[in-house]
PDB file of N, CA and C in Angstrom:
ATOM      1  N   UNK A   1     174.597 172.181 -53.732  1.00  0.00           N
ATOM      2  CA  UNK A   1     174.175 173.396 -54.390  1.00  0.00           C
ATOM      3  C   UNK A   1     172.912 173.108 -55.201  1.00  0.00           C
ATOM      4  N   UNK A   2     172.176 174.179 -55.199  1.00  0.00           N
ATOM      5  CA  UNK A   2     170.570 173.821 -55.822  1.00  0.00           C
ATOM      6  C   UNK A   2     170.953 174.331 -57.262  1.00  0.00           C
ATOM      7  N   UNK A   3     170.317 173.185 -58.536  1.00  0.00           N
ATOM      8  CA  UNK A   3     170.422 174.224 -59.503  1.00  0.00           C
ATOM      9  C   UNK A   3     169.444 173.643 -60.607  1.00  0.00           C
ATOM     10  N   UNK A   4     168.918 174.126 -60.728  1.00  0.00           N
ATOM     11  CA  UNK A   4     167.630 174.037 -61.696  1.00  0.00           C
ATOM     12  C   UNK A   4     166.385 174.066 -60.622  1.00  0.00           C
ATOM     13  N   UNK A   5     166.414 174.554 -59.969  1.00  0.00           N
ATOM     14  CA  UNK A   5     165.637 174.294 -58.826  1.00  0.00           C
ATOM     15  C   UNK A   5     164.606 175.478 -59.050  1.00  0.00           C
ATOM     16  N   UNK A   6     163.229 175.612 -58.541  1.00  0.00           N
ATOM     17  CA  UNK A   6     162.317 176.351 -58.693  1.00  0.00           C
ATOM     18  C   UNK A   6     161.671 177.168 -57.534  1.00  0.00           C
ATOM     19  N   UNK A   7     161.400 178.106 -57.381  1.00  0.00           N
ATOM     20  CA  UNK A   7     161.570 178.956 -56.391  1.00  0.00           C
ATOM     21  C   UNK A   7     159.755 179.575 -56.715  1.00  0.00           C
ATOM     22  N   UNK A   8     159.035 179.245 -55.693  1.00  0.00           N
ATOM     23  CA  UNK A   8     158.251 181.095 -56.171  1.00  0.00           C
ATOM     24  C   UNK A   8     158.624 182.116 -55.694  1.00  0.00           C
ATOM     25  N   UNK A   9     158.346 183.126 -56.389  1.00  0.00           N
ATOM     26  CA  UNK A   9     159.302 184.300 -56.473  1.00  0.00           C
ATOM     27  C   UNK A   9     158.321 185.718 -55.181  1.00  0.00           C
ATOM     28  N   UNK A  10     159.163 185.536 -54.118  1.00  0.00           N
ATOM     29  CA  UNK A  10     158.814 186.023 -52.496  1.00  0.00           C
ATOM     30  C   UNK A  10     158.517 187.628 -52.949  1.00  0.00           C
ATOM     31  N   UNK A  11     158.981 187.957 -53.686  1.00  0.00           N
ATOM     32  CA  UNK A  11     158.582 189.603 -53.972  1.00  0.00           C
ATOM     33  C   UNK A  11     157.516 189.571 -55.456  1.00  0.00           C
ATOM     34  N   UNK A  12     157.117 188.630 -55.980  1.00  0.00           N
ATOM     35  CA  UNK A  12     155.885 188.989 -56.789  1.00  0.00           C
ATOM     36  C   UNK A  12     155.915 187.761 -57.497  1.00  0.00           C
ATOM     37  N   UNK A  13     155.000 188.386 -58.555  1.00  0.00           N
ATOM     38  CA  UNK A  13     154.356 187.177 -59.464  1.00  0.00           C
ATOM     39  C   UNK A  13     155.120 185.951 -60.271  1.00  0.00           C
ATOM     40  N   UNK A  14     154.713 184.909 -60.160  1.00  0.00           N
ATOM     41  CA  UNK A  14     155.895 183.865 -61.195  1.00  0.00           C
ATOM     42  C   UNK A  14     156.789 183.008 -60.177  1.00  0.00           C
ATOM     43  N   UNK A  15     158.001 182.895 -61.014  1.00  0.00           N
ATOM     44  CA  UNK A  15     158.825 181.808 -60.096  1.00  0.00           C
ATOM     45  C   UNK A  15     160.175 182.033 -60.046  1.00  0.00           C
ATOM     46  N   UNK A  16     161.169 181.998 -59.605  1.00  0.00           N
ATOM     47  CA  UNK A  16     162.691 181.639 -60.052  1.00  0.00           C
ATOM     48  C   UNK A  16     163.360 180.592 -60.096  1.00  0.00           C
ATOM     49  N   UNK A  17     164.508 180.570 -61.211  1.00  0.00           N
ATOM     50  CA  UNK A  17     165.212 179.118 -61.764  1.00  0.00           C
ATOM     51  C   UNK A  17     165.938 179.929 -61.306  1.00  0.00           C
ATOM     52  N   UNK A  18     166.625 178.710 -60.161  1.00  0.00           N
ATOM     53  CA  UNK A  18     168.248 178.790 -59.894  1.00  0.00           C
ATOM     54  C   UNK A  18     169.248 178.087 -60.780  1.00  0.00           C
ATOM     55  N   UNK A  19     169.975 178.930 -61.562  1.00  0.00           N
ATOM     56  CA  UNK A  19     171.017 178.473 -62.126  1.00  0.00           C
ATOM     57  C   UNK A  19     172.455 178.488 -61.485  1.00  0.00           C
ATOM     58  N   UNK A  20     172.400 179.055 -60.584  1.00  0.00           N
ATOM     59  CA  UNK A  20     173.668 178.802 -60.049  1.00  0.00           C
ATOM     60  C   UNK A  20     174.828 177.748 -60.594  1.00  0.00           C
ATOM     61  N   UNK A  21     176.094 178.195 -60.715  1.00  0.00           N
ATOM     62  CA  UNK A  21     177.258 176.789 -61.196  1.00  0.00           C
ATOM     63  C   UNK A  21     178.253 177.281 -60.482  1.00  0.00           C
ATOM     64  N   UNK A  22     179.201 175.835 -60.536  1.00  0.00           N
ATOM     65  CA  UNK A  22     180.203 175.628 -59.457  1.00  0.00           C
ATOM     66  C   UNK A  22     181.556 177.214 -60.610  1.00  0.00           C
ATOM     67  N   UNK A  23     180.826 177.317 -60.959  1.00  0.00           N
ATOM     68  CA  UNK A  23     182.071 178.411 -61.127  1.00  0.00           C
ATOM     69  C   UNK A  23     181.501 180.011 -60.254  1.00  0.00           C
ATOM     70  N   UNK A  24     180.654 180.000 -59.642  1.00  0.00           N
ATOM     71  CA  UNK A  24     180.126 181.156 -59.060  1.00  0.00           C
ATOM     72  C   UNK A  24     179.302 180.892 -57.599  1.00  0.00           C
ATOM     73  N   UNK A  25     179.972 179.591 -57.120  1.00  0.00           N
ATOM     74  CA  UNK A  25     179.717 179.213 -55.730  1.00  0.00           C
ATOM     75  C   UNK A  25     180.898 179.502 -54.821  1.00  0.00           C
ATOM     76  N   UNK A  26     181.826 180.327 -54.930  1.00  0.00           N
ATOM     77  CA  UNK A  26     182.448 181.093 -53.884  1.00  0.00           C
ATOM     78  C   UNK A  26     181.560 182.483 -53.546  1.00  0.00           C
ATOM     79  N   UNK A  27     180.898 183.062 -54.527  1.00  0.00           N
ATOM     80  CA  UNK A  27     179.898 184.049 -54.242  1.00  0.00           C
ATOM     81  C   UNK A  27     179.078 183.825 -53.436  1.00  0.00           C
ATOM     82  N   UNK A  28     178.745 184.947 -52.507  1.00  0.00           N
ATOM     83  CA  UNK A  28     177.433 185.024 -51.664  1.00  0.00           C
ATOM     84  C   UNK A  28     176.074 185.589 -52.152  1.00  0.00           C
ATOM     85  N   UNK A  29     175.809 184.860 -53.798  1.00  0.00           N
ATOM     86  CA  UNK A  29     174.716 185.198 -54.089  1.00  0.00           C
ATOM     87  C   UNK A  29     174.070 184.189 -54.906  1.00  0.00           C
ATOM     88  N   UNK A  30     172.837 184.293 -55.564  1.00  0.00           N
ATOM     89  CA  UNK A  30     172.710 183.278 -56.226  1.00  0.00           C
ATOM     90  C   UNK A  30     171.786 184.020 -57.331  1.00  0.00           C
ATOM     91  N   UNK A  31     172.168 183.176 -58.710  1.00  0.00           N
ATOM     92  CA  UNK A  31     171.556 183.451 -60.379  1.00  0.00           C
ATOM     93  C   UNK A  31     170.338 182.480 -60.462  1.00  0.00           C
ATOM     94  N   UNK A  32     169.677 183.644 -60.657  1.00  0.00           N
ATOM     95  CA  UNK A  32     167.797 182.979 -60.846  1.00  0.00           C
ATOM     96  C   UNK A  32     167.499 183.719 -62.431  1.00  0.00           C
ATOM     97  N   UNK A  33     166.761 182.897 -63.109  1.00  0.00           N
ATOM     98  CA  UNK A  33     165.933 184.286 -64.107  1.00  0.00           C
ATOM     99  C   UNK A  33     164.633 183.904 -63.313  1.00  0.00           C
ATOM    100  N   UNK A  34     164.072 184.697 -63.920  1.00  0.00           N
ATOM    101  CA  UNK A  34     162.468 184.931 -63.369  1.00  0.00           C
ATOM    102  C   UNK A  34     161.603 184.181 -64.210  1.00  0.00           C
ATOM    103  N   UNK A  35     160.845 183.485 -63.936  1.00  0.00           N
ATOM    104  CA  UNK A  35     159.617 183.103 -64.982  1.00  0.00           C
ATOM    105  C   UNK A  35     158.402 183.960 -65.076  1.00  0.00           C
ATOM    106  N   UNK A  36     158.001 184.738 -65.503  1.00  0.00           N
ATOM    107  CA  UNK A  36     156.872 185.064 -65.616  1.00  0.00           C
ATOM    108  C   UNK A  36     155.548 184.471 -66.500  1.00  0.00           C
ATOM    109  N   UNK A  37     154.593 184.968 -66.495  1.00  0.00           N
ATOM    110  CA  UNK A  37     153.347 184.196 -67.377  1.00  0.00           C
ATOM    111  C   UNK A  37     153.790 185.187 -68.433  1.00  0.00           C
ATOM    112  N   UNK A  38     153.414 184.928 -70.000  1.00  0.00           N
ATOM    113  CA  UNK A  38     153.788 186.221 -70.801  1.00  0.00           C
ATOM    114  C   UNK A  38     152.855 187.648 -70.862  1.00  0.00           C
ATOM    115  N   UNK A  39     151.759 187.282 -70.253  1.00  0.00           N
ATOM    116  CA  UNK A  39     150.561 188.301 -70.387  1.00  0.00           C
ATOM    117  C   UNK A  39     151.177 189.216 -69.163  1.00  0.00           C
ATOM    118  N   UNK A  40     151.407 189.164 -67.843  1.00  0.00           N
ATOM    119  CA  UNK A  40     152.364 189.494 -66.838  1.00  0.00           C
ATOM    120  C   UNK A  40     153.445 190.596 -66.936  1.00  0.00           C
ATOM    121  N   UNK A  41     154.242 190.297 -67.932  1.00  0.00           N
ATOM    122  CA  UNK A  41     155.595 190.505 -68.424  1.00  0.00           C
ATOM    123  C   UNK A  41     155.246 191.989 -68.801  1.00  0.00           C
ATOM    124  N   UNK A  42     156.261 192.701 -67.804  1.00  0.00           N
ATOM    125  CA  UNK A  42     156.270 194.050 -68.713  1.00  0.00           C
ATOM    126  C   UNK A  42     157.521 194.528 -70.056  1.00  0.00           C
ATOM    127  N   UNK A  43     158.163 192.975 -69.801  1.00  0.00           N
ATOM    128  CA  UNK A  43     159.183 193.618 -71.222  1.00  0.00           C
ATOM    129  C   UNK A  43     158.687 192.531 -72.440  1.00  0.00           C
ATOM    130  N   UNK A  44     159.436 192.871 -73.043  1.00  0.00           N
ATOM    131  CA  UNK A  44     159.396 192.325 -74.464  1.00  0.00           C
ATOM    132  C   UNK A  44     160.777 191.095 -74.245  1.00  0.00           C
ATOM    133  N   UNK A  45     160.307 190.060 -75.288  1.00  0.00           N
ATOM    134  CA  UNK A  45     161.202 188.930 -75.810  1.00  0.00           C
ATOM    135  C   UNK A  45     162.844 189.667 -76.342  1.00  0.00           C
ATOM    136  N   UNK A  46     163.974 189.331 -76.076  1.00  0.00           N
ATOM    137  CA  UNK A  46     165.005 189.400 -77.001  1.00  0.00           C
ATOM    138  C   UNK A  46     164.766 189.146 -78.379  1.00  0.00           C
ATOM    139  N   UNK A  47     165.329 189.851 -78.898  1.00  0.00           N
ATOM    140  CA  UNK A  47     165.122 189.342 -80.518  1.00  0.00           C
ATOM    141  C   UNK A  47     166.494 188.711 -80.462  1.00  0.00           C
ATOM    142  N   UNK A  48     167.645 189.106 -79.995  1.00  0.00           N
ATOM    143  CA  UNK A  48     168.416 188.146 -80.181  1.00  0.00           C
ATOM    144  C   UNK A  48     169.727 188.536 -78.735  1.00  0.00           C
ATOM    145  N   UNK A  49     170.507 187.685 -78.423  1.00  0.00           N
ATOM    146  CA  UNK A  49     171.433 187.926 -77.503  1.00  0.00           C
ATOM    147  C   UNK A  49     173.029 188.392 -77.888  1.00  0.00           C
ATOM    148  N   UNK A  50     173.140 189.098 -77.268  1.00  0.00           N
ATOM    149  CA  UNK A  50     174.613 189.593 -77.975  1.00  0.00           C
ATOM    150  C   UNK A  50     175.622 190.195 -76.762  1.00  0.00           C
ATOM    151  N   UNK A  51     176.882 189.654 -76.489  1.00  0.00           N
ATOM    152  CA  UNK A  51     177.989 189.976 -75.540  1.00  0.00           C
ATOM    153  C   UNK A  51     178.273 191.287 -75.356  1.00  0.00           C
ATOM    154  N   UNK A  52     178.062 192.464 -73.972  1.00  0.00           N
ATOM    155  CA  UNK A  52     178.416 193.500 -74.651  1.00  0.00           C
ATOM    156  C   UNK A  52     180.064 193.596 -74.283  1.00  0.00           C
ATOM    157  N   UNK A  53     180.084 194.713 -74.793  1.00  0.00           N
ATOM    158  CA  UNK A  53     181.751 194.837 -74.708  1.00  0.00           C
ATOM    159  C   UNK A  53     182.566 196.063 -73.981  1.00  0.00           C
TER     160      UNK A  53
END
């Protein structure tokens, strides 16, 4: 399984980190975030992370 692995990203600008983990390798998909450059980026930074419920 690939994981930290770096991808450029086939539908646009930047790259993807595969995070994938053995707790979500029975799935037929795989967890990337996106890297973008920050100038790029059409969102804004988290100010902070929070679980929703």
């Amino acid at each position: 399984m690939a994981k930290y692995d770096v991808f450029r990203n086939p539908s646009g600008d930047g790259f993807l980190l595969d995070v994938q983990t053995d707790l979500s390798s029975d799935l037929n998909t795989r967890i990337v975030v996106p890297l973008l450059p920050k100038a790029n980026s059409p969102m804004r930074a988290a100010s902070s992370i929070r679980p929703l419920k």
